[in-house]
C-alpha atoms as a PDB file:
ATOM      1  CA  UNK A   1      33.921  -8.962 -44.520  1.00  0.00           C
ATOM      2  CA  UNK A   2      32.611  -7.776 -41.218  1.00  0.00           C
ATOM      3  CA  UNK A   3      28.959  -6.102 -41.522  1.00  0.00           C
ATOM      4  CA  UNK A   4      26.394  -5.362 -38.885  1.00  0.00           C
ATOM      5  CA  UNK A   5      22.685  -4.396 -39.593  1.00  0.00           C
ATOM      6  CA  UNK A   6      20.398  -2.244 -37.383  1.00  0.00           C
ATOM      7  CA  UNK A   7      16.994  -1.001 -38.068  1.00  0.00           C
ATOM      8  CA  UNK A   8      17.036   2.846 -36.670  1.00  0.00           C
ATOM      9  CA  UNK A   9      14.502   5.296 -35.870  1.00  0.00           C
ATOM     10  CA  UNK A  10      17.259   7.982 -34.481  1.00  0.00           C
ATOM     11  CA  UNK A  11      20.419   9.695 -34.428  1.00  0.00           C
ATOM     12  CA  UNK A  12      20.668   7.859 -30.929  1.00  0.00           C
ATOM     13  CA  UNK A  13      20.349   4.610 -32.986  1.00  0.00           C
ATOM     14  CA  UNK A  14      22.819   5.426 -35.634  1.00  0.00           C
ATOM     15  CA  UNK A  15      25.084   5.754 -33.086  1.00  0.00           C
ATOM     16  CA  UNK A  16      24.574   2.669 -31.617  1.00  0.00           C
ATOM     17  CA  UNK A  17      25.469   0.771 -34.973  1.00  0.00           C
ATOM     18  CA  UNK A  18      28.836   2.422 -35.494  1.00  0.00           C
ATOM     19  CA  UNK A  19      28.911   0.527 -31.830  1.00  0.00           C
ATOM     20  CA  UNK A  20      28.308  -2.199 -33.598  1.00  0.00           C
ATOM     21  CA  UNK A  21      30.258  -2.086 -36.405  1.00  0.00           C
ATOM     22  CA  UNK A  22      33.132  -0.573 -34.434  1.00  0.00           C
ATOM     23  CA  UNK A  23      33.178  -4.059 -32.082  1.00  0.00           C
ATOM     24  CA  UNK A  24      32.566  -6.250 -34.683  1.00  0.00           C
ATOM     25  CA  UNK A  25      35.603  -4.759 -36.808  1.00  0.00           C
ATOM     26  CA  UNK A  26      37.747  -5.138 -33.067  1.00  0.00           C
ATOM     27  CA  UNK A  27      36.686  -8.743 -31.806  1.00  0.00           C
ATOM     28  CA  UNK A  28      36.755  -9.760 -35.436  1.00  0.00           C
ATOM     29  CA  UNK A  29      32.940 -11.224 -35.381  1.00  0.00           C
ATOM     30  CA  UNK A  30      31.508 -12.362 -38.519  1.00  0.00           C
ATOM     31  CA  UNK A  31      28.067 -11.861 -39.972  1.00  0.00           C
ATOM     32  CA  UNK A  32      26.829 -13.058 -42.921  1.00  0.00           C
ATOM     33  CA  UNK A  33      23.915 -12.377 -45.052  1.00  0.00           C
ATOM     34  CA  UNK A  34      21.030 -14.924 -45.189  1.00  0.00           C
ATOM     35  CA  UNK A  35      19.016 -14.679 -48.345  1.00  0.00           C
ATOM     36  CA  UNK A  36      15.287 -16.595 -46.620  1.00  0.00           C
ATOM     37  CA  UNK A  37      12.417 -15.839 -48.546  1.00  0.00           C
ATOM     38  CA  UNK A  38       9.730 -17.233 -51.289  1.00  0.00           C
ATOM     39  CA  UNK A  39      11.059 -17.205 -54.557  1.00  0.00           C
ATOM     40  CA  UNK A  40       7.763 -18.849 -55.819  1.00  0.00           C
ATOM     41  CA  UNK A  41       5.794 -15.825 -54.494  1.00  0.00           C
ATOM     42  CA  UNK A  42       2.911 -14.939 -57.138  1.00  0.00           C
ATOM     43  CA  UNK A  43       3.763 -12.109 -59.884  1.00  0.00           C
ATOM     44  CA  UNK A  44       0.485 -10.252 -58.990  1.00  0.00           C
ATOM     45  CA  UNK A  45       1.235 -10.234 -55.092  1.00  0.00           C
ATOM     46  CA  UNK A  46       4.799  -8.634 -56.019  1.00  0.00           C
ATOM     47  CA  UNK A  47       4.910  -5.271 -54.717  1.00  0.00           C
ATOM     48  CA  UNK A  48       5.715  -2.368 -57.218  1.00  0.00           C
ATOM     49  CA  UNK A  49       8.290  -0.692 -55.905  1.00  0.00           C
ATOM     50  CA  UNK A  50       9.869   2.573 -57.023  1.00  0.00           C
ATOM     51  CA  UNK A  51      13.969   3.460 -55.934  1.00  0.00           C
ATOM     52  CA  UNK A  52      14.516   7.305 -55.774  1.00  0.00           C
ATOM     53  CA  UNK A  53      17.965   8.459 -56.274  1.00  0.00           C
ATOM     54  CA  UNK A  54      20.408   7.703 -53.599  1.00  0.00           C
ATOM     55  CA  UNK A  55      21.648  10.435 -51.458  1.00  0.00           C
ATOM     56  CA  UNK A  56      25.015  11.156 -49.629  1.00  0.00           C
ATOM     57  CA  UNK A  57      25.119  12.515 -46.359  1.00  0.00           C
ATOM     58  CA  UNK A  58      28.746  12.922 -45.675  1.00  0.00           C
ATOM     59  CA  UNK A  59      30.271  15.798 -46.883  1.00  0.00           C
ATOM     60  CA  UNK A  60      33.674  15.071 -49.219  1.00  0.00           C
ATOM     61  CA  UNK A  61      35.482  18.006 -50.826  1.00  0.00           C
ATOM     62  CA  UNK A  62      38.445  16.069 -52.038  1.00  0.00           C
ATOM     63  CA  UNK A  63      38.897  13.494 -54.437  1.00  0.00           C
ATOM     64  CA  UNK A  64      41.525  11.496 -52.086  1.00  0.00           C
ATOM     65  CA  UNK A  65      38.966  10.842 -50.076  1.00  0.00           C
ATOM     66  CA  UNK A  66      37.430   8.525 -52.195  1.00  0.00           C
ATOM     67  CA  UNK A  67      39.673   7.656 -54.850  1.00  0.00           C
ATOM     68  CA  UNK A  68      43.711   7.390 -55.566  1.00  0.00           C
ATOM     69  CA  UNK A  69      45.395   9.856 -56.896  1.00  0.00           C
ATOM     70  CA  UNK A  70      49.196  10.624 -57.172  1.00  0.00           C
ATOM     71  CA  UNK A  71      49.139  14.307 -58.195  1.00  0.00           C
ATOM     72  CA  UNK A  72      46.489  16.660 -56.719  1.00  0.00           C
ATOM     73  CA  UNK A  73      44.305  18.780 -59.339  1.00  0.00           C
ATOM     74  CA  UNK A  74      43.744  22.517 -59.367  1.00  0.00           C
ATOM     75  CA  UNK A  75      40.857  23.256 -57.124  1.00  0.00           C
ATOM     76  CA  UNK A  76      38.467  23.436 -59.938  1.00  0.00           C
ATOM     77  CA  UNK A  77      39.306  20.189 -61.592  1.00  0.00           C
ATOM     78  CA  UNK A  78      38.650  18.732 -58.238  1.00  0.00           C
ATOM     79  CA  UNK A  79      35.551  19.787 -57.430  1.00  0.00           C
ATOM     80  CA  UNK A  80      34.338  19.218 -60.985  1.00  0.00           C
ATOM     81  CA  UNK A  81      36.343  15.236 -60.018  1.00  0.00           C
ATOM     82  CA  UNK A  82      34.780  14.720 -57.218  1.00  0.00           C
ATOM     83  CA  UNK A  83      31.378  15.675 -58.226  1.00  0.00           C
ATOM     84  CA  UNK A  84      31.708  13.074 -60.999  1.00  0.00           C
ATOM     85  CA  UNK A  85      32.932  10.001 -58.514  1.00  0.00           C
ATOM     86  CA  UNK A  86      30.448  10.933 -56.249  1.00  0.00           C
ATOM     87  CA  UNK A  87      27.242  10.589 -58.486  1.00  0.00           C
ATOM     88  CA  UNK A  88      28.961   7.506 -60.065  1.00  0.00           C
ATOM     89  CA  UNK A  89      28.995   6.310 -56.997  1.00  0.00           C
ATOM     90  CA  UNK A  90      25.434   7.126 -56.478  1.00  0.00           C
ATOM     91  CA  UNK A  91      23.716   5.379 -59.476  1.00  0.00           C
ATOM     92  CA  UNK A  92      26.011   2.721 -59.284  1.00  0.00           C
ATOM     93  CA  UNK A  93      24.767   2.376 -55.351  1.00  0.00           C
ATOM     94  CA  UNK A  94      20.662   2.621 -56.632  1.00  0.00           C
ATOM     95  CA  UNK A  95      21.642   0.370 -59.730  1.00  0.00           C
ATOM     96  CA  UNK A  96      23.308  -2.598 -57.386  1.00  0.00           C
ATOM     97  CA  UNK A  97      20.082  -2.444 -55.103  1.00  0.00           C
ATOM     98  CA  UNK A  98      17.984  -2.930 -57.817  1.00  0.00           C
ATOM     99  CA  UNK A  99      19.990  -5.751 -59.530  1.00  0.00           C
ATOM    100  CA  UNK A 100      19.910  -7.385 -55.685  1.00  0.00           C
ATOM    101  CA  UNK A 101      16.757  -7.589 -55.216  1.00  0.00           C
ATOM    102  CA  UNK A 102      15.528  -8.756 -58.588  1.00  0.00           C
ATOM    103  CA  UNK A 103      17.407 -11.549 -58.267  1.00  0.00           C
ATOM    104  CA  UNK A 104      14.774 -12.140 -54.824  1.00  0.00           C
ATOM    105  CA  UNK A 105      11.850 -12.624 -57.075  1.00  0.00           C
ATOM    106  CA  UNK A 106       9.728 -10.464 -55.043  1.00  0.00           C
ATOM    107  CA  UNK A 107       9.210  -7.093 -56.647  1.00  0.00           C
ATOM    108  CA  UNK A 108       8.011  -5.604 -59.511  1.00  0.00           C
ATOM    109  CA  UNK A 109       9.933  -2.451 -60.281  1.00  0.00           C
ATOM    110  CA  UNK A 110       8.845   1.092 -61.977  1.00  0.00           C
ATOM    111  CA  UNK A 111      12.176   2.053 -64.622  1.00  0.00           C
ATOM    112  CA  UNK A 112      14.333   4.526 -63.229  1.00  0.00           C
ATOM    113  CA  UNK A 113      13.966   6.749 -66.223  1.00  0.00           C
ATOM    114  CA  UNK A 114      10.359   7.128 -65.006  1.00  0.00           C
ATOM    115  CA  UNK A 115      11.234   7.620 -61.276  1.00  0.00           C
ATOM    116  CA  UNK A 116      13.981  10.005 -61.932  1.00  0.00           C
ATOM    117  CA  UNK A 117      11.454  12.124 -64.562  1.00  0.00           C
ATOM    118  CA  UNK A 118       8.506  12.431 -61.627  1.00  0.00           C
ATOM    119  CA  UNK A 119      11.382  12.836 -59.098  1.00  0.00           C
ATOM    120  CA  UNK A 120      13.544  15.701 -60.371  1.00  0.00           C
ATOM    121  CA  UNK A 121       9.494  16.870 -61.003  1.00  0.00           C
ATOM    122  CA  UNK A 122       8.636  17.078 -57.457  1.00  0.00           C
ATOM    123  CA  UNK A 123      11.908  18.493 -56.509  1.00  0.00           C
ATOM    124  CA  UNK A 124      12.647  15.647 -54.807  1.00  0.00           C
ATOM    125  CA  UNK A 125      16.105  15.825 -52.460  1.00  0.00           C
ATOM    126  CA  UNK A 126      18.241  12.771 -53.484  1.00  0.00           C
ATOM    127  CA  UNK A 127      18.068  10.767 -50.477  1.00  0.00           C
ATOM    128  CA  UNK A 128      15.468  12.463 -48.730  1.00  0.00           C
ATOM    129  CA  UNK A 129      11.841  10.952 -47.326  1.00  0.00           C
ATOM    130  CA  UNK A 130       9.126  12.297 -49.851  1.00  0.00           C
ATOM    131  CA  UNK A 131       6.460  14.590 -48.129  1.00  0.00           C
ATOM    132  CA  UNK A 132       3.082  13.312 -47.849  1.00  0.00           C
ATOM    133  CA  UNK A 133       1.909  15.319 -51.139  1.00  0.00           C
ATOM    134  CA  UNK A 134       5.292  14.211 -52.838  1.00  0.00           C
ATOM    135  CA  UNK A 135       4.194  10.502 -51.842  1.00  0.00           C
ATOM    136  CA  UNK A 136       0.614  11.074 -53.245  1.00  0.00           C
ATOM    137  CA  UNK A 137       1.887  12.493 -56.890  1.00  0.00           C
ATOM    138  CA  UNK A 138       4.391   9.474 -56.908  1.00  0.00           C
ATOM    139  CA  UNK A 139       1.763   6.876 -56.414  1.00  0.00           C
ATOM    140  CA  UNK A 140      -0.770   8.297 -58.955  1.00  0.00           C
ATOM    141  CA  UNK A 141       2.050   8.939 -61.379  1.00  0.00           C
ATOM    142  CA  UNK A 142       4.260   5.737 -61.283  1.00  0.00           C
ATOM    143  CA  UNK A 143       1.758   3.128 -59.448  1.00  0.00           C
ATOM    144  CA  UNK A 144       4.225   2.544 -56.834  1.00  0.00           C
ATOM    145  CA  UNK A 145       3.268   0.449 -54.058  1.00  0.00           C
ATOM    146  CA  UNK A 146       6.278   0.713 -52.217  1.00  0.00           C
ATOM    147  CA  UNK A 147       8.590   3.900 -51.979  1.00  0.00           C
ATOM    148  CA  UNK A 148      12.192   3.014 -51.190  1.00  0.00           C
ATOM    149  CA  UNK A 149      14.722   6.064 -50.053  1.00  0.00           C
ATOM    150  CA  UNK A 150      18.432   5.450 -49.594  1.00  0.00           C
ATOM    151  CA  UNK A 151      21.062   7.411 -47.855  1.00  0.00           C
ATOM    152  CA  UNK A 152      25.170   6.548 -47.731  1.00  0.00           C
ATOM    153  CA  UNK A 153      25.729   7.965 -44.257  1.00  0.00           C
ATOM    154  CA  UNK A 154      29.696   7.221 -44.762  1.00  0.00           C
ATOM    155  CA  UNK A 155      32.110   6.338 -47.401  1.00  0.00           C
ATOM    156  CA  UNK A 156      35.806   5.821 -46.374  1.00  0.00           C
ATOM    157  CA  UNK A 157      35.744   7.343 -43.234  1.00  0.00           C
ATOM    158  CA  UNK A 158      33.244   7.687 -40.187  1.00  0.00           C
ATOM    159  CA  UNK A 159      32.525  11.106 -38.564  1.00  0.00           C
ATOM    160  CA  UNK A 160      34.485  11.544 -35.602  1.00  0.00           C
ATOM    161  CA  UNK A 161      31.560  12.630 -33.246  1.00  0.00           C
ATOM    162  CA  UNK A 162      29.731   8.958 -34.157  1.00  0.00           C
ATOM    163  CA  UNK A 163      32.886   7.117 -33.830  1.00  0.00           C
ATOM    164  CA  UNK A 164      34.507   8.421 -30.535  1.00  0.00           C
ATOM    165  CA  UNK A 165      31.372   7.486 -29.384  1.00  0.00           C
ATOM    166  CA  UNK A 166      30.872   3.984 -30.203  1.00  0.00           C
ATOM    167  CA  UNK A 167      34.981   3.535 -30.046  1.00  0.00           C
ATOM    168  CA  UNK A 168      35.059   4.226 -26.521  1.00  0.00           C
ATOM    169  CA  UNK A 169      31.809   2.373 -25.776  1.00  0.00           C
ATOM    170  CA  UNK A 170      33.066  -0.795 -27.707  1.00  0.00           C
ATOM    171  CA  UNK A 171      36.656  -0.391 -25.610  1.00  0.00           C
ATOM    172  CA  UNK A 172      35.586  -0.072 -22.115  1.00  0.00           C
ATOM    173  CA  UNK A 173      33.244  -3.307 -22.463  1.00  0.00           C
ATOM    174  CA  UNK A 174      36.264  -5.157 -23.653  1.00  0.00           C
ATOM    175  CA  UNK A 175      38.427  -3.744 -20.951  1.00  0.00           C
ATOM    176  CA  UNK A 176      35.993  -5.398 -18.657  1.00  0.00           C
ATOM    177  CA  UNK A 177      35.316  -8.799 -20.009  1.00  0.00           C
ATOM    178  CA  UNK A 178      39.018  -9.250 -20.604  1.00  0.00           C
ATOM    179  CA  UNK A 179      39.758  -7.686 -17.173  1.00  0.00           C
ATOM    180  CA  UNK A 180      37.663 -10.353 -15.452  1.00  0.00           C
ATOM    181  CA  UNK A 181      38.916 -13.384 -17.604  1.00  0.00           C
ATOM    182  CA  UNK A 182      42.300 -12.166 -16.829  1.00  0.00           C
ATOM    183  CA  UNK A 183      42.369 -11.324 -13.726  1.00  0.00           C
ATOM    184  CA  UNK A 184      43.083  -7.436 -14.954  1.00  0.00           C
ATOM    185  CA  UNK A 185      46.273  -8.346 -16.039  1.00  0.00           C
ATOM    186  CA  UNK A 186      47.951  -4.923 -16.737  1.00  0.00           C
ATOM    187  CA  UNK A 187      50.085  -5.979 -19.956  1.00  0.00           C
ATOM    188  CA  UNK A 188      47.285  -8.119 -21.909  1.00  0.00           C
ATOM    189  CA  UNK A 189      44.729  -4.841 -21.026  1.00  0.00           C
ATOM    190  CA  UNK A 190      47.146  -2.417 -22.619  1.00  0.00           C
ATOM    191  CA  UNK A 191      48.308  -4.736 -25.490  1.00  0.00           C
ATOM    192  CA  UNK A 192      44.554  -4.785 -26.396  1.00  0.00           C
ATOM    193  CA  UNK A 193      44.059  -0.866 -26.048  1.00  0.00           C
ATOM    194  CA  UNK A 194      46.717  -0.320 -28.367  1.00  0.00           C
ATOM    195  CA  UNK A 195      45.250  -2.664 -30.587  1.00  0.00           C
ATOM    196  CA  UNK A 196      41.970  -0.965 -30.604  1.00  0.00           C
ATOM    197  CA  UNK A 197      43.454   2.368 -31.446  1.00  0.00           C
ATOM    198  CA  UNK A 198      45.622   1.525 -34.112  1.00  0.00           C
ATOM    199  CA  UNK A 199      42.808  -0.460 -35.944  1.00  0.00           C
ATOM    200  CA  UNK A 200      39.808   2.638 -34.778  1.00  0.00           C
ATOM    201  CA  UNK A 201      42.681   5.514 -36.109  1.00  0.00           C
ATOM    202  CA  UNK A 202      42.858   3.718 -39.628  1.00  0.00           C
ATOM    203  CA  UNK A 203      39.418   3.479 -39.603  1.00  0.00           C
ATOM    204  CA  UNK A 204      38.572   7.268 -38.532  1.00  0.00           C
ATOM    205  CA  UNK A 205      41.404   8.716 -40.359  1.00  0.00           C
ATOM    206  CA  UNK A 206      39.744   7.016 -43.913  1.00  0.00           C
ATOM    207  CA  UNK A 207      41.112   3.280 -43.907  1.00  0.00           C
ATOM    208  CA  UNK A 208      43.919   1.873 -45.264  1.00  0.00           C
ATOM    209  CA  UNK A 209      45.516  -0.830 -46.857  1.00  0.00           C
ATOM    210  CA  UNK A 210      47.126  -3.764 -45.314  1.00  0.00           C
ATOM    211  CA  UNK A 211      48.498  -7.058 -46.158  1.00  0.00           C
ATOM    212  CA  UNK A 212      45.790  -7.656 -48.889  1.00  0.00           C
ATOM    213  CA  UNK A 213      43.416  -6.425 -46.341  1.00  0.00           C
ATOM    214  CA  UNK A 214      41.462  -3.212 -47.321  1.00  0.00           C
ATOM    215  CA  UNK A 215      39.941  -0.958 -44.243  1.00  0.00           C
ATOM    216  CA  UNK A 216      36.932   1.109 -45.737  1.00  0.00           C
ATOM    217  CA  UNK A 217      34.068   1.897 -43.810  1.00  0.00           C
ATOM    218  CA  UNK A 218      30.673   2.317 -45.992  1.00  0.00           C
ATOM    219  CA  UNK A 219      27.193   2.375 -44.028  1.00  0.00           C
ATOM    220  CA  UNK A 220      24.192   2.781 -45.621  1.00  0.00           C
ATOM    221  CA  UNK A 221      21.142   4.064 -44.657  1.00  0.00           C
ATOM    222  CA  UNK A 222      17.581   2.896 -46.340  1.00  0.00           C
ATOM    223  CA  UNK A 223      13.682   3.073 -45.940  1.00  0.00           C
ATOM    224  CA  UNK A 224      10.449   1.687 -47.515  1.00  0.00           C
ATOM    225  CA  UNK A 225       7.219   3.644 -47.367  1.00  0.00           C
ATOM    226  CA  UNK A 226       3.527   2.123 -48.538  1.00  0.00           C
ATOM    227  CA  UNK A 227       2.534   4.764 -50.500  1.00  0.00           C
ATOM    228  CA  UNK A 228      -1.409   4.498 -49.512  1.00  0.00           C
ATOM    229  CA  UNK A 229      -0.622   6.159 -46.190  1.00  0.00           C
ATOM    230  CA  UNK A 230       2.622   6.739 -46.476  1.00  0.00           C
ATOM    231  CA  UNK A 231       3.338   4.515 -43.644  1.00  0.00           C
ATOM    232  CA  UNK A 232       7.286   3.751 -42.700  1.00  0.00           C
ATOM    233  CA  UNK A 233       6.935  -0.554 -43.053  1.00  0.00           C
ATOM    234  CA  UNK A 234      10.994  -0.862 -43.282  1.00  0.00           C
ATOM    235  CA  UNK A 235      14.110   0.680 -42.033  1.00  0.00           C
ATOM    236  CA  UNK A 236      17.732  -0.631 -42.114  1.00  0.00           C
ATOM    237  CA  UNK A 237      21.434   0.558 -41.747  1.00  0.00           C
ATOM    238  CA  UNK A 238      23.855  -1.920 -43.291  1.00  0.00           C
ATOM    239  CA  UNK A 239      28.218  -1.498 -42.814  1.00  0.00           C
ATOM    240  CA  UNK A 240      31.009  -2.804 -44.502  1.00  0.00           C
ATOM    241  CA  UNK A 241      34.584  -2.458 -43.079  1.00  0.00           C
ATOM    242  CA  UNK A 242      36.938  -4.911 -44.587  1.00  0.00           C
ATOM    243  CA  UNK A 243      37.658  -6.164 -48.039  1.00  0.00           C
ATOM    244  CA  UNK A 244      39.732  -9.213 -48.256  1.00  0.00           C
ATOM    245  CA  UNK A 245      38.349 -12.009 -50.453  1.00  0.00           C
ATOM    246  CA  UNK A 246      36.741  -9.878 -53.168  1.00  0.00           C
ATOM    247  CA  UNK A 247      40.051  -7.991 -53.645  1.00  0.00           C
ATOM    248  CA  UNK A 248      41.919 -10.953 -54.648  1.00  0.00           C
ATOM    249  CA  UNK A 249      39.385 -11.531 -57.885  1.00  0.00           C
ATOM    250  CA  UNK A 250      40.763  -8.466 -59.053  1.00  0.00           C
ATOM    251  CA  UNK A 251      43.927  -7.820 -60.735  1.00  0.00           C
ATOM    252  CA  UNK A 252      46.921  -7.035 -58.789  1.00  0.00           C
ATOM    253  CA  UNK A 253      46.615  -3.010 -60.424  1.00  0.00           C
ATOM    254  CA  UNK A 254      43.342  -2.819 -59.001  1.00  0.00           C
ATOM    255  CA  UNK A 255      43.141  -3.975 -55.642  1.00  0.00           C
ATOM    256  CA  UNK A 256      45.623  -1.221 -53.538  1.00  0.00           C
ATOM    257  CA  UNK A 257      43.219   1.617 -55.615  1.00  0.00           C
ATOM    258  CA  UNK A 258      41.022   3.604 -52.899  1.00  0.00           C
ATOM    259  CA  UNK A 259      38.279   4.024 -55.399  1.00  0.00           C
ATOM    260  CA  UNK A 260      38.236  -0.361 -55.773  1.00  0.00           C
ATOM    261  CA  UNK A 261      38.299  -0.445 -51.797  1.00  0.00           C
ATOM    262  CA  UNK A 262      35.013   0.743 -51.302  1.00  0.00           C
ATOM    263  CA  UNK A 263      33.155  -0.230 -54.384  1.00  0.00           C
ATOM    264  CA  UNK A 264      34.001  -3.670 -52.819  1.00  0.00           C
ATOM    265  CA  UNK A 265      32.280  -2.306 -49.618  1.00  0.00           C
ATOM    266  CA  UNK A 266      29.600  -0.829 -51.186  1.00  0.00           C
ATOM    267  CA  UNK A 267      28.722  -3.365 -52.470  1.00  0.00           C
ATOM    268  CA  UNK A 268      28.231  -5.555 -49.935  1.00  0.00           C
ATOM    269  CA  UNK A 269      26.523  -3.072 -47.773  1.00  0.00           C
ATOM    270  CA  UNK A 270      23.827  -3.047 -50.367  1.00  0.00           C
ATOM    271  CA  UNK A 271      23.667  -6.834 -50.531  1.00  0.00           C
ATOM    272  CA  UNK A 272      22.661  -6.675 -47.037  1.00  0.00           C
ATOM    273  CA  UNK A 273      20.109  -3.973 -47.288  1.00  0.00           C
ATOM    274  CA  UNK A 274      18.340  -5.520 -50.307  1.00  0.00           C
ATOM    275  CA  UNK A 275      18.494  -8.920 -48.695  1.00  0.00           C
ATOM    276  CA  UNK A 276      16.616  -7.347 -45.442  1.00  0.00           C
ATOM    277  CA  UNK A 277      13.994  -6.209 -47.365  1.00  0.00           C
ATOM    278  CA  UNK A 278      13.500  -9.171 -49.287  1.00  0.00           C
ATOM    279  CA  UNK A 279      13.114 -11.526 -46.246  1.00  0.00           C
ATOM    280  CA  UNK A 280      10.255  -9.061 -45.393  1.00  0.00           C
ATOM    281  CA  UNK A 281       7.884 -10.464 -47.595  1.00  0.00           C
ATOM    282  CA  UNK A 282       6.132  -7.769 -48.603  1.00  0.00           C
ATOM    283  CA  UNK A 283       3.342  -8.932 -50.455  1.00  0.00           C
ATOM    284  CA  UNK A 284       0.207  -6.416 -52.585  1.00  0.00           C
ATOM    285  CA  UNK A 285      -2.201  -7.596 -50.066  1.00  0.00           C
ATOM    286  CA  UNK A 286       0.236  -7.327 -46.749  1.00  0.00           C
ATOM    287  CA  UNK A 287       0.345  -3.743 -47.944  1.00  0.00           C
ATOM    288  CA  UNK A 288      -3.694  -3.469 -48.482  1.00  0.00           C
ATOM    289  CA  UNK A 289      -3.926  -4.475 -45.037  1.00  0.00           C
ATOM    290  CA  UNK A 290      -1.414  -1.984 -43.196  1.00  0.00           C
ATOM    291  CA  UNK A 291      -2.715   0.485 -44.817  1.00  0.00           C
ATOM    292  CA  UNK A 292      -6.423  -0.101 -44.514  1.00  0.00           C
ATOM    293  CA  UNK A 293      -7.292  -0.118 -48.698  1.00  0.00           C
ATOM    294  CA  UNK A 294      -9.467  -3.133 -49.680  1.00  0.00           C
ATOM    295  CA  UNK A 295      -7.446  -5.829 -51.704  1.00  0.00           C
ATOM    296  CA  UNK A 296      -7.490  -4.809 -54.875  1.00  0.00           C
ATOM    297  CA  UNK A 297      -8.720  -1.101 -54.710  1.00  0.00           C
END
């Protein structure tokens, strides 16, 4: 699985991740989660920590685009389709963080029932950074300490703008560092090229599947506020491209569905994300202190 995480404070920085991701998918790099933190951290120093409903910022109209399907609907089917994969996709997203990083042993969680109640309250955007009022009322109501909004920037497919960008940044620094160790040896440049748009045209164009290997791009997008100041303490983008070994645990129906493909991704996307924020160590009194509130106030 090929996965690359950035912490981003701008579109410029986005950018620079599908970089990234985009090499990492090309030179076939691997990166692997690392789960290091306390699991003997004490219940009271366990941050509370409230998830708001995920968001999607890509815009998908047709159900192709994220699932398989042999005959295409009437128009109104498939909006009322795609609309229903979509928020699936959404809670199953918010429900996979939370599992994740449970299983860390360093939060304390507010129920989603109750964040979703003071949440559709507020008129909160799905996705979106709360206001500074918003972030108040959420704090009185649901005695959060930590506010945690998630975004999935892409699923299936990567906006062209973003990955023209990082595609021809990621294939003019391999033209040079195989130019040099090759002596810029006209065949073994092109052979590469081709390469690199064959595997970046799947990839743009919404994946594919190939030789048990499934290409589907899903980056996510997440951030943790303390909700005394409403201070930004954590920010992360997380990828997943490929999905190899987890397709073969399912059964042979399964794995060449679309819709599969990218839960697989998804998946492991969020892994990463709630692993990052774990190995922060966020603790009740770490948060007293950036935000200036006496322990225990």
């Amino acid at each position: 699985m090929i996965m690359c995480r950035w912490f981003l404070t701008s579109q410029g920085h986005r950018i620079a991740a599908v970089v990234c991701l985009v090499g990492a998918v090309c030179t076939g790099c691997m990166h692997l989660h690392s789960r290091s933190f306390d699991p003997d951290m004490a219940v009271p120093e366990r941050p509370y920590v409230a998830l708001l409903p995920f968001g999607l910022e890509q815009d998908i109209t047709t159900l192709s685009a994220v699932k398989s399907v042999e005959d295409r609907p009437s128009p109104e089917e498939e909006s009322r389709q795609v609309a229903e994969t979509l928020n699936e996709v959404l809670t199953d997203a918010r429900w996979l963080l939370l599992s994740r990083l449970a299983t860390s042993q360093q939060f304390r969680f507010v129920s989603l029932e109750q964040t979703d109640a003071v949440a559709l309250e507020l008129g909160l955007k799905r996705g979106a950074l709360p206001t500074p009022d918003q972030l108040g009322q959420l704090r009185r109501r649901l005695n959060a300490d930590l506010i945690v909004a998630a975004q999935i920037l892409e699923y299936g497919q990567i906006r062209w703008q973003w990955f023209v960008t990082g595609a021809v940044a990621e294939l003019s620094l391999e033209t040079v560092v195989i130019g040099l160790a090759t002596a810029w040896n006209p065949v073994i440049i092109l052979a590469n090229v081709g390469v690199d748009v064959l595997v970046n045209a799947a990839l743009l164009l919404g994946g594919g599947y190939l030789f048990g290997i499934a290409f589907r791009p899903v980056i996510i997008e997440a951030r943790a506020l303390e909700t005394v100041q409403g201070n930004p303490i954590w920010q992360a983008t997380d990828g997943a491209f490929y999905a190899r070994g987890a397709l073969k645990q399912l059964p042979e129906s399964e794995r060449g569905k679309k819709e599969s493909q990218l839960r697989i991704n998804l998946g492991t996307a969020i892994e990463g994300l709630a692993d990052s924020l774990a190995a922060a160590g966020f603790t009740v009194s770490d948060l007293a202190r950036m935000s200036g509130e006496p322990k225990g106030e």
